[in-house]
Structure formats: C-alpha cells, structure tokens
C-alpha atoms as a PDB file:
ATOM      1  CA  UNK A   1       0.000   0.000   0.000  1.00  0.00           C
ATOM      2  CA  UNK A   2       2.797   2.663   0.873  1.00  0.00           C
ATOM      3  CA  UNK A   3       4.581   1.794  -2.343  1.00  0.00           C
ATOM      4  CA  UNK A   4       1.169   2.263  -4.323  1.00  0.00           C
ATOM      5  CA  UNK A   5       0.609   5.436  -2.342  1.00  0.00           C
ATOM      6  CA  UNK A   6       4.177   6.547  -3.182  1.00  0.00           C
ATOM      7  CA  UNK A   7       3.329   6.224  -6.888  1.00  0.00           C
ATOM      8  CA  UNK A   8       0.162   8.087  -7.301  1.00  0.00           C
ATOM      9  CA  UNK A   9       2.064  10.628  -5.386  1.00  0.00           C
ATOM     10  CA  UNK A  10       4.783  10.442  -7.980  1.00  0.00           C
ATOM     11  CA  UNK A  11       2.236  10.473 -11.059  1.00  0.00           C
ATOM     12  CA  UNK A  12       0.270  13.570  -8.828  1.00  0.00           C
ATOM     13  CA  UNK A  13       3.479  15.520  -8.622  1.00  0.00           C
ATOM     14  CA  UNK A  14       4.718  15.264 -12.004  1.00  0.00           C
ATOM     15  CA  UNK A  15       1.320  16.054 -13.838  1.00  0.00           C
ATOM     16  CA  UNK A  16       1.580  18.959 -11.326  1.00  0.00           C
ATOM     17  CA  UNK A  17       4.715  19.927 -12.773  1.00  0.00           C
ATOM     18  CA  UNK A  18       3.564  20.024 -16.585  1.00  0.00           C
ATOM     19  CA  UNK A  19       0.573  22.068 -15.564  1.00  0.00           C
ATOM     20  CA  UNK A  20       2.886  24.686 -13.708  1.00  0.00           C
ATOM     21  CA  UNK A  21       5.455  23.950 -16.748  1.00  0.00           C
ATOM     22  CA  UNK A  22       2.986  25.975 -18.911  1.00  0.00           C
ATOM     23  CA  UNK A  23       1.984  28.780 -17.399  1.00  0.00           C
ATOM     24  CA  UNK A  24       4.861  30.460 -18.879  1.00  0.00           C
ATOM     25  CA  UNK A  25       7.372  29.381 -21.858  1.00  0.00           C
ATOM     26  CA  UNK A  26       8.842  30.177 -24.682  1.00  0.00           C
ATOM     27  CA  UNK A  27       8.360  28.612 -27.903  1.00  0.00           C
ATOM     28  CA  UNK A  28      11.013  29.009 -30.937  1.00  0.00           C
ATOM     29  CA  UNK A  29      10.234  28.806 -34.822  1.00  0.00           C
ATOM     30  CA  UNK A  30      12.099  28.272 -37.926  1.00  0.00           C
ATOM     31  CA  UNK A  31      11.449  28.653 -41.124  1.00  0.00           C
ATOM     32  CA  UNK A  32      12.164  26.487 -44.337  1.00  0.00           C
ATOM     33  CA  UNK A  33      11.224  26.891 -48.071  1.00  0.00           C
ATOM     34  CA  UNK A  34       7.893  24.624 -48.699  1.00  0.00           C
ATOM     35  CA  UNK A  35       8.189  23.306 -52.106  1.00  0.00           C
ATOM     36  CA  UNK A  36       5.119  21.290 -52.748  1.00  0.00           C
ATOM     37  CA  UNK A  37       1.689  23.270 -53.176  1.00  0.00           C
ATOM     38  CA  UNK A  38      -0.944  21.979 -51.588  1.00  0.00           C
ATOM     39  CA  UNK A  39      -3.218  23.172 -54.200  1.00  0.00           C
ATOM     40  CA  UNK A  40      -3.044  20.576 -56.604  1.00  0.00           C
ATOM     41  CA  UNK A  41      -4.290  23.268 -59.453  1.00  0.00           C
ATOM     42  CA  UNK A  42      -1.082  25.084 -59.281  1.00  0.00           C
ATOM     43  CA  UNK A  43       1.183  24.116 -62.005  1.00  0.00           C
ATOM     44  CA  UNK A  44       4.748  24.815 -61.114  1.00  0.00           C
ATOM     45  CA  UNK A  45       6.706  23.352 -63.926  1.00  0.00           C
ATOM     46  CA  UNK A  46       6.838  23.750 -67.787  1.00  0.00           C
ATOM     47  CA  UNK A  47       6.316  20.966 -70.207  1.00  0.00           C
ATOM     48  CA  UNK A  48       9.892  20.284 -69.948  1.00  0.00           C
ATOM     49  CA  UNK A  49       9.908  20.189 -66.246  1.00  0.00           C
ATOM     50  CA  UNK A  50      11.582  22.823 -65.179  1.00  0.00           C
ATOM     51  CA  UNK A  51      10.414  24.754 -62.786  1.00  0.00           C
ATOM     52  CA  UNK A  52       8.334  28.277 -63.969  1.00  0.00           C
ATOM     53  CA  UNK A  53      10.354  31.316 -63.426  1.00  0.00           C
ATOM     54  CA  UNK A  54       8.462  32.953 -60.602  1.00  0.00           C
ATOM     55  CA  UNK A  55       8.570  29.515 -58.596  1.00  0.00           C
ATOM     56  CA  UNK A  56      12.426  29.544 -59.943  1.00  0.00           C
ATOM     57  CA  UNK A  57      13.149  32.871 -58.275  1.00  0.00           C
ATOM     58  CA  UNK A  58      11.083  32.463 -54.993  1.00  0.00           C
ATOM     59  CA  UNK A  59      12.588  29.020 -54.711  1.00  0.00           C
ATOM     60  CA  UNK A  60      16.270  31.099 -54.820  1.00  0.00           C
ATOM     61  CA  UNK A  61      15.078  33.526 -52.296  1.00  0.00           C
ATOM     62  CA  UNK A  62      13.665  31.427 -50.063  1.00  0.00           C
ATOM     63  CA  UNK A  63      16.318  28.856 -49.871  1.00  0.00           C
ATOM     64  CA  UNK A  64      18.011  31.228 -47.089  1.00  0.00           C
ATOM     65  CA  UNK A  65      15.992  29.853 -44.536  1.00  0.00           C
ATOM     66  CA  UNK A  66      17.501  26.414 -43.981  1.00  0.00           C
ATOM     67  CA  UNK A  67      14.932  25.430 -41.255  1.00  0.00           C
ATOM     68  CA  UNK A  68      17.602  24.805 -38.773  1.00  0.00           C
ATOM     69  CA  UNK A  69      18.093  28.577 -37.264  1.00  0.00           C
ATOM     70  CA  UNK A  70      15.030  30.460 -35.389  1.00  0.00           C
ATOM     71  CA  UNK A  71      13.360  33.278 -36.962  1.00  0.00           C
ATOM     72  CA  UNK A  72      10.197  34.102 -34.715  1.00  0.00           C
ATOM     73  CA  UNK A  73      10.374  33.665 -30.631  1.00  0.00           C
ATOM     74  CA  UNK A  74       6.528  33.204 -28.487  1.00  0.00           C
ATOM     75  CA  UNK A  75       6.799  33.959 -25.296  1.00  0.00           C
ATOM     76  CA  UNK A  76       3.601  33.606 -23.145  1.00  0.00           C
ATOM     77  CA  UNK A  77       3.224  33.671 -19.395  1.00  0.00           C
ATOM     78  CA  UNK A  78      -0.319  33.942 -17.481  1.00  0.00           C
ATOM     79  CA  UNK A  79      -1.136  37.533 -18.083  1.00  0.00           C
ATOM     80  CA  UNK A  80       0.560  38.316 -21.994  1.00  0.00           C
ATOM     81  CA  UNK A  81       1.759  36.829 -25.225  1.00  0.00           C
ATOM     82  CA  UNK A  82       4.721  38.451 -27.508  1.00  0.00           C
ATOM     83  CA  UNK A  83       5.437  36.909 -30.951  1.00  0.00           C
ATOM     84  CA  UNK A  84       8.003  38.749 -32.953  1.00  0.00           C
ATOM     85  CA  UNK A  85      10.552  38.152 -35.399  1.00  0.00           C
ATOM     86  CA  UNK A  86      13.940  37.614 -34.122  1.00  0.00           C
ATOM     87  CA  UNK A  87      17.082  39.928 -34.477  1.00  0.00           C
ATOM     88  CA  UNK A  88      17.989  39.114 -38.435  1.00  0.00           C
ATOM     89  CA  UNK A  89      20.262  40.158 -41.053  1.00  0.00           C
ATOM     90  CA  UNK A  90      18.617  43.212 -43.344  1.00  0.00           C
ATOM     91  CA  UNK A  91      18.191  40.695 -46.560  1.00  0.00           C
ATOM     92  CA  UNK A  92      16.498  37.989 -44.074  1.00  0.00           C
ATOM     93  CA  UNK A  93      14.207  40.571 -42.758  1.00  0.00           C
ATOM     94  CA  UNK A  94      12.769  41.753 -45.701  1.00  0.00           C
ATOM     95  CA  UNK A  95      12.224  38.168 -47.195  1.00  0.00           C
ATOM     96  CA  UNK A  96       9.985  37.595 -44.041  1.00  0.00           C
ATOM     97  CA  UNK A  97       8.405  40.866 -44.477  1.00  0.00           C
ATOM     98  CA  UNK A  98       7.686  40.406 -48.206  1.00  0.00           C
ATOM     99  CA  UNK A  99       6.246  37.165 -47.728  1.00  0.00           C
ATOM    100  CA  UNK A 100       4.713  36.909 -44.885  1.00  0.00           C
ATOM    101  CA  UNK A 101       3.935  39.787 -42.586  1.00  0.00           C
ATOM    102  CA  UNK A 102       4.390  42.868 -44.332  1.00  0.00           C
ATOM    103  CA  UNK A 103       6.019  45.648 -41.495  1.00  0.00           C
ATOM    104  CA  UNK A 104       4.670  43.977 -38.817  1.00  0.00           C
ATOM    105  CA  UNK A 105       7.287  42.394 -36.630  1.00  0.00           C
ATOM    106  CA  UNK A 106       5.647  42.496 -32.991  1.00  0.00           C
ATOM    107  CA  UNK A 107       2.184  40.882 -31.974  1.00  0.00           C
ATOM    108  CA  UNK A 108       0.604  40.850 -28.456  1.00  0.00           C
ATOM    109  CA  UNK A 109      -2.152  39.241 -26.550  1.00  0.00           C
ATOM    110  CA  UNK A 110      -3.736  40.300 -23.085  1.00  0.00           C
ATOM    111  CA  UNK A 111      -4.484  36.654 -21.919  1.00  0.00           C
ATOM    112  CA  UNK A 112      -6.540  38.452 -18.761  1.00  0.00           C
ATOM    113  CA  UNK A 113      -8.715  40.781 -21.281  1.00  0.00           C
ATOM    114  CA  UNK A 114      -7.982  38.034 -24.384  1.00  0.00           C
ATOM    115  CA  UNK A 115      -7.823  41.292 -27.134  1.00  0.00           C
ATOM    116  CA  UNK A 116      -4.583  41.038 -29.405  1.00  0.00           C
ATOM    117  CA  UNK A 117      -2.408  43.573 -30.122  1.00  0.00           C
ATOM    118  CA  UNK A 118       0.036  44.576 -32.674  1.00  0.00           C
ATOM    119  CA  UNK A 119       2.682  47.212 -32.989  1.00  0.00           C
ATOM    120  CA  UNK A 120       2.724  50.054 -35.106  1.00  0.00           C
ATOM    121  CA  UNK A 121       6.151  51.627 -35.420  1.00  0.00           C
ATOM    122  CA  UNK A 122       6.901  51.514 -38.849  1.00  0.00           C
ATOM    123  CA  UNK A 123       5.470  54.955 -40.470  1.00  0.00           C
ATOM    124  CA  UNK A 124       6.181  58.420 -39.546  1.00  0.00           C
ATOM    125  CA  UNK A 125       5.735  59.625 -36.107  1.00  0.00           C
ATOM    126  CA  UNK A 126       3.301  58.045 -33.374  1.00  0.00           C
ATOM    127  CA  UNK A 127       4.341  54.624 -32.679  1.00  0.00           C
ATOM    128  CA  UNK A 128       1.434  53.192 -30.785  1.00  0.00           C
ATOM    129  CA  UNK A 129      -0.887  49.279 -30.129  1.00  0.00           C
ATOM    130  CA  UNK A 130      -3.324  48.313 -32.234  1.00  0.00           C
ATOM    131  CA  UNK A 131      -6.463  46.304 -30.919  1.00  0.00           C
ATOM    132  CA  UNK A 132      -6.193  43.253 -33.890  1.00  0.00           C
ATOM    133  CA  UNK A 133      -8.793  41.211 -32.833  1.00  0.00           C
ATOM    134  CA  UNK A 134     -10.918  42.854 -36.176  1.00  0.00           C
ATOM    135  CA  UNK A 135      -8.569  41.331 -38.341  1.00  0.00           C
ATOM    136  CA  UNK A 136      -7.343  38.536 -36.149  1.00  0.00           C
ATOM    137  CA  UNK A 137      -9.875  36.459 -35.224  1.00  0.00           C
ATOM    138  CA  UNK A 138     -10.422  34.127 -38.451  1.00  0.00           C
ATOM    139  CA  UNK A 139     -12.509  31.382 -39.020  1.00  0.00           C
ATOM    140  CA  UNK A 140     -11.250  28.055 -39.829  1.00  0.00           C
ATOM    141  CA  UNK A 141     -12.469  24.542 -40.923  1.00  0.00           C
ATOM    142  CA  UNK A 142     -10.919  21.941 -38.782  1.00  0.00           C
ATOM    143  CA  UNK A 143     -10.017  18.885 -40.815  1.00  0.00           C
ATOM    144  CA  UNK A 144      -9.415  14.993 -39.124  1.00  0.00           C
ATOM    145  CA  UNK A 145      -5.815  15.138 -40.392  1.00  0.00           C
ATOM    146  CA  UNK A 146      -2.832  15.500 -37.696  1.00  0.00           C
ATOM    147  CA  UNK A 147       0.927  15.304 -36.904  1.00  0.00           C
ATOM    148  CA  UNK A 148       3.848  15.457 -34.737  1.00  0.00           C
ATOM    149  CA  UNK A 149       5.846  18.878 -34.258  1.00  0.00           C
ATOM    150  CA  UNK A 150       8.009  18.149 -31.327  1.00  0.00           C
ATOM    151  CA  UNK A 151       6.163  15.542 -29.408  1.00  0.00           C
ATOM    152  CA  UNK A 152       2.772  17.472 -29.233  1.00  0.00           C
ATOM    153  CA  UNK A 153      -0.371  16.058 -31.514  1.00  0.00           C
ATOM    154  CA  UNK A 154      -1.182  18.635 -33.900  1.00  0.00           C
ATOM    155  CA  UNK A 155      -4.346  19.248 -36.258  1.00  0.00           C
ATOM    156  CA  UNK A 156      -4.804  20.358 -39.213  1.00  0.00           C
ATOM    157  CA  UNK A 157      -6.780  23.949 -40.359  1.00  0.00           C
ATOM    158  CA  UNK A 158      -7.517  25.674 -43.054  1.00  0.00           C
ATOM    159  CA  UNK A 159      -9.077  29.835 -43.372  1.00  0.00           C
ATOM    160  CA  UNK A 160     -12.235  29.020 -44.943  1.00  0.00           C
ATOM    161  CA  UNK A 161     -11.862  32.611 -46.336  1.00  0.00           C
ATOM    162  CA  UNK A 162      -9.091  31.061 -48.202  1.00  0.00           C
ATOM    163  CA  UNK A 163     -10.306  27.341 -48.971  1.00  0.00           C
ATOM    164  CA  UNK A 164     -10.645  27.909 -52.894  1.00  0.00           C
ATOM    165  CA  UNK A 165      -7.085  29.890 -52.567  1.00  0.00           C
ATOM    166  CA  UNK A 166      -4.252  28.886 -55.345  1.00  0.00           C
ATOM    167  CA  UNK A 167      -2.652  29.778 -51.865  1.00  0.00           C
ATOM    168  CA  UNK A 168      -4.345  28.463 -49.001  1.00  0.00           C
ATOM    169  CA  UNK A 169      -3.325  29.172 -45.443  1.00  0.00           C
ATOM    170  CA  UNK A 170      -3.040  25.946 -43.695  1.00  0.00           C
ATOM    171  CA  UNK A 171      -2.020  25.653 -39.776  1.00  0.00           C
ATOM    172  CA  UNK A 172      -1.245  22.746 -37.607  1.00  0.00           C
ATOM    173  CA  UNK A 173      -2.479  23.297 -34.209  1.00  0.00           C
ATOM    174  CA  UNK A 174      -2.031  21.760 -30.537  1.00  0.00           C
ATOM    175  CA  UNK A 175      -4.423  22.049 -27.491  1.00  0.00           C
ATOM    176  CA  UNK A 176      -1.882  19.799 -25.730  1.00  0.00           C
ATOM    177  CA  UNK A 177      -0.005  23.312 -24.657  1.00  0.00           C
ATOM    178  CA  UNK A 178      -2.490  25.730 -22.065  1.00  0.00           C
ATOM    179  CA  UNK A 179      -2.242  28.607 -24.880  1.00  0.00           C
ATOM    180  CA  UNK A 180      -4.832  29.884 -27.527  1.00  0.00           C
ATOM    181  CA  UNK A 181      -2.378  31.713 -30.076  1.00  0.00           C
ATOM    182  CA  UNK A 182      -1.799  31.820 -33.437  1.00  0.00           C
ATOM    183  CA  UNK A 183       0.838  33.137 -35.602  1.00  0.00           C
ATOM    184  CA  UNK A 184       1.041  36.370 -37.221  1.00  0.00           C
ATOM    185  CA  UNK A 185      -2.496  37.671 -36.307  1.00  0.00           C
ATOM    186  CA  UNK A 186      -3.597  34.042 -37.513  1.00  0.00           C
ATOM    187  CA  UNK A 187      -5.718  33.523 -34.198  1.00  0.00           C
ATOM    188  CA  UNK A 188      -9.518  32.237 -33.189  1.00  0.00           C
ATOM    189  CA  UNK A 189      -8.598  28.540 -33.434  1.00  0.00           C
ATOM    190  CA  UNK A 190      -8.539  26.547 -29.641  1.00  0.00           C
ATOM    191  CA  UNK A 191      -4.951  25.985 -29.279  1.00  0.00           C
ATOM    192  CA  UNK A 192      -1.576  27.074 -29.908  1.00  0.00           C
ATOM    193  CA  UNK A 193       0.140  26.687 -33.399  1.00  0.00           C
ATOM    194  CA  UNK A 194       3.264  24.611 -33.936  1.00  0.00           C
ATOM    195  CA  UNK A 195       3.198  24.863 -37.722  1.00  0.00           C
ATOM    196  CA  UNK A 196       2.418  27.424 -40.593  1.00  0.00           C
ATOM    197  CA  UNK A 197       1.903  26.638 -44.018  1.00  0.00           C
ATOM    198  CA  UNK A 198       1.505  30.012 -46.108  1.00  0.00           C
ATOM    199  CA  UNK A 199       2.710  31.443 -49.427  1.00  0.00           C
ATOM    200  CA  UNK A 200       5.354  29.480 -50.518  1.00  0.00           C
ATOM    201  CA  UNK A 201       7.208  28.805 -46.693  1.00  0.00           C
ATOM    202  CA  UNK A 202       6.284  26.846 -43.776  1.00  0.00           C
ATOM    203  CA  UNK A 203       7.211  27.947 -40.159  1.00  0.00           C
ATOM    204  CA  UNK A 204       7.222  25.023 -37.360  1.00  0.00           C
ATOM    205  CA  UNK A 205       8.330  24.864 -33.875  1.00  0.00           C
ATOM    206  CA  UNK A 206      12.071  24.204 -33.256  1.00  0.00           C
ATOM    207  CA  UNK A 207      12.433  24.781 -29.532  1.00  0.00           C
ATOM    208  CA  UNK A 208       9.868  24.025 -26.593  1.00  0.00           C
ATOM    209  CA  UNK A 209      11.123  25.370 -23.313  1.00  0.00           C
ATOM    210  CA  UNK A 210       8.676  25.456 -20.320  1.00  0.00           C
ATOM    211  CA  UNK A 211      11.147  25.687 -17.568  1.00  0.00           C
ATOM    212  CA  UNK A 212      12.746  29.207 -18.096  1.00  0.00           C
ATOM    213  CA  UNK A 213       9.897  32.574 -17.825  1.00  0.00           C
ATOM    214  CA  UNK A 214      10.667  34.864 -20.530  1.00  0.00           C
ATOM    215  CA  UNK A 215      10.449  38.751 -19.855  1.00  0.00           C
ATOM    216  CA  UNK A 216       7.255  39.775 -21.647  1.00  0.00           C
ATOM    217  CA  UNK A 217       7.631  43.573 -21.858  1.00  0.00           C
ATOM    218  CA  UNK A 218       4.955  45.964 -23.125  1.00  0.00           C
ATOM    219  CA  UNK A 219       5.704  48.674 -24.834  1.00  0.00           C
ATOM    220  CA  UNK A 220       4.783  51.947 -22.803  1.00  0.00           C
ATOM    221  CA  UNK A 221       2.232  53.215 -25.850  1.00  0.00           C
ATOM    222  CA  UNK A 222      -1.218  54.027 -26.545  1.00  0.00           C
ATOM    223  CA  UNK A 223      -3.620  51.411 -27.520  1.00  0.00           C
ATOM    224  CA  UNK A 224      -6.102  51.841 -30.038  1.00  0.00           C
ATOM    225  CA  UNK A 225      -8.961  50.657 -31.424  1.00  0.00           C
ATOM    226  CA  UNK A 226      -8.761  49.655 -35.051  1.00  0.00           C
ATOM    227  CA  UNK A 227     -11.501  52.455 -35.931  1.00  0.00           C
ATOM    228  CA  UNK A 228      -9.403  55.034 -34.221  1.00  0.00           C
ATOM    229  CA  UNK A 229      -6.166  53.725 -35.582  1.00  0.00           C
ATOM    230  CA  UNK A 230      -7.391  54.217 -38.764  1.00  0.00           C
ATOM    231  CA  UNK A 231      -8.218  57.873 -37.889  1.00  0.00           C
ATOM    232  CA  UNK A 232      -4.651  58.231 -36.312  1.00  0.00           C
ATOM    233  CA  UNK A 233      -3.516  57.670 -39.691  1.00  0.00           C
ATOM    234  CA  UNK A 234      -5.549  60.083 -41.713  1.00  0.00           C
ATOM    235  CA  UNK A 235      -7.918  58.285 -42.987  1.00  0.00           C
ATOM    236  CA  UNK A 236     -11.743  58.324 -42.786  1.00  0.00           C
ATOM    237  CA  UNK A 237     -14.627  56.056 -42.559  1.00  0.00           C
ATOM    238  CA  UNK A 238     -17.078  56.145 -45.653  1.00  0.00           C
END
C-alpha cells in the first residue's frame, strides 16, 4: 500500500509539474522553403519540367531559410503573449516581411482581457498598439488530419476565407499546450500553433522550453482601437 501510495504521489506531482510547466514558456520557430503546393491546381513546372520562373526565383530567395536557425520567438506567461521576429540580417528581414507579414514584426495578446495587439512603429511619427482582434480572429475549418511537431499532436486547419485559394493558409495546431495563439495575427482557433503553411514557406516549432519565464515587456504606448487607428492615420470612414 505505501509503495502504491508513493506512486500516485509520484504520477500527482509530475502532472503537477507540466501544468505549472505551462503557465509560462517560450516557444522558438524556424522557417524552411515549402516546395510542394498543396493546391493541386497550381502548375509549377513547364512541359519540360523545369520549374516556372516565378517559382524559380522564390525558390532562390527562399532557400536562405535552412529550417535549422530560429526566426520568430513566443513567449507567453499567465497575463501576456509576444510573438516577434527575431534579431535578423537586413536581406532575411525583408524576405519575411515580403512574404509573410508585411512591417509587422511584434504581436501581443492580453491573456486576462484576451484582445490582441500589434505594434505600429513603422510609419512616420506616433508609434502606438493596435487592438487586432478585427482582423485577427479568423474562421477556420478543422479537418481529421494531424501530426507530430516536437512531441505534441497537432491538427490540421484551413481559413475558410481562403479554402478555394491557389494559396491556401493551412495551420497545424495543438491544445496539448495551455495557450490559444496563433501566428502572425492568424488567431480564433482553440490551441496554440506549432506549424504554418503560407505562401510558398512553412514555419514550425524548433524549440519548446517550459522551464525558463521569458520577460514579456509591453511597450509603454497608446492602444487603439482599429476604428481610431485608422483615424490616427488620416484616414476616414465612408
């Protein structure tokens, strides 16, 4: 009986552990070119078989990212959420930009008031947060396909907005991890994403680490609504 008692205290302790494991962590991503369309209407070759000169040239450009160096960091704890794009060369940076996220290189969530953020500090004057959740919360179709990114059960997604795509937006997804949070602004789905499939790249989790708490900073700016962003910026509503 004491050795029985000893285990469940064992088993009680260590599922204790992952719980308090993930209330914080930080998750890293790479990045690698992602050669096969998944829309099978796209022809990428010619009748000889080479490849078509704009898949030739993105091919080029995106071979940079090998998949074995990080590119975007999440950090989450219990209150906040920062995904950004790491510290890169000029040349790397503006691949990402180009084909991914346009300017955009720092996203936030308030886990208490769950309203994302991102930051605008990339035009003249008034850096400041914008409230995302317009934008941010998609909807998705949830399909019966999965697989493993680092040990964690993922499923597969797809933006219905985007279902008849010749580029569809496909994520893989894991509610193994206490976090709701997609990539990029890519949220409303009920877990956190390990892997991206967009454009022509996919982005995947390279490094899980739930023992460290990373140092989730806010920058000391105004938030805004997305109406009164838009006003900010000197536009109008019709």
């Amino acid at each position: 009986m004491y050795e029985l008692n000893k285990c469940v205290a064992v088993i009680l302790l260590f599922c204790g552990f992952v719980v308090f494991a993930q209330d914080y962590g930080t998750i890293q991503y790479s990045m690698e070119r992602f050669e096969q369309y998944t829309n099978p209407r796209i022809v990428k070759h010619d009748k000889e078989g080479n490849l078509k000169e704009k898949f030739r040239l993105d091919s080029i450009a995106m071979a940079e990212f090998d998949g074995t160096k990080n590119y975007f960091t999440l950090d989450f704890d219990t209150e906040s959420v920062h995904f950004y794009i790491n510290d890169l060369d000029y040349y790397l940076l503006q691949l990402i930009q180009l084909n991914i996220t346009t300017s955009t290189r720092n996203f936030y969530k308030n886990r208490v008031e769950d309203k994302n953020f991102i930051l605008h500090d990339f035009s003249e004057g008034n850096p400041h947060l914008v409230e995302s959740d317009i934008f941010s919360n998609r909807e998705w179709t949830i399909t019966e396909e999965t697989k493993e990114i680092k040990g964690y059960t993922c499923k597969k997604a797809v933006l219905i907005e985007e279902f008849e795509s010749d580029y569809p937006t496909y994520v893989w997804f894991t509610e193994e991890i206490d976090l709701n949070y997609g990539l990029l602004s890519l949220n409303g789905l009920p877990g956190v994403v390990l892997g991206l499939e967009t454009n022509h790249v996919y982005i995947f989790a390279n490094e899980i680490d739930f023992e460290n708490k990373p140092n989730i900073k806010w920058p000391e700016l105004q938030k805004l609504n997305y109406e009164d962003h838009i006003l900010m910026m000197g536009y109008k509503f019709d």
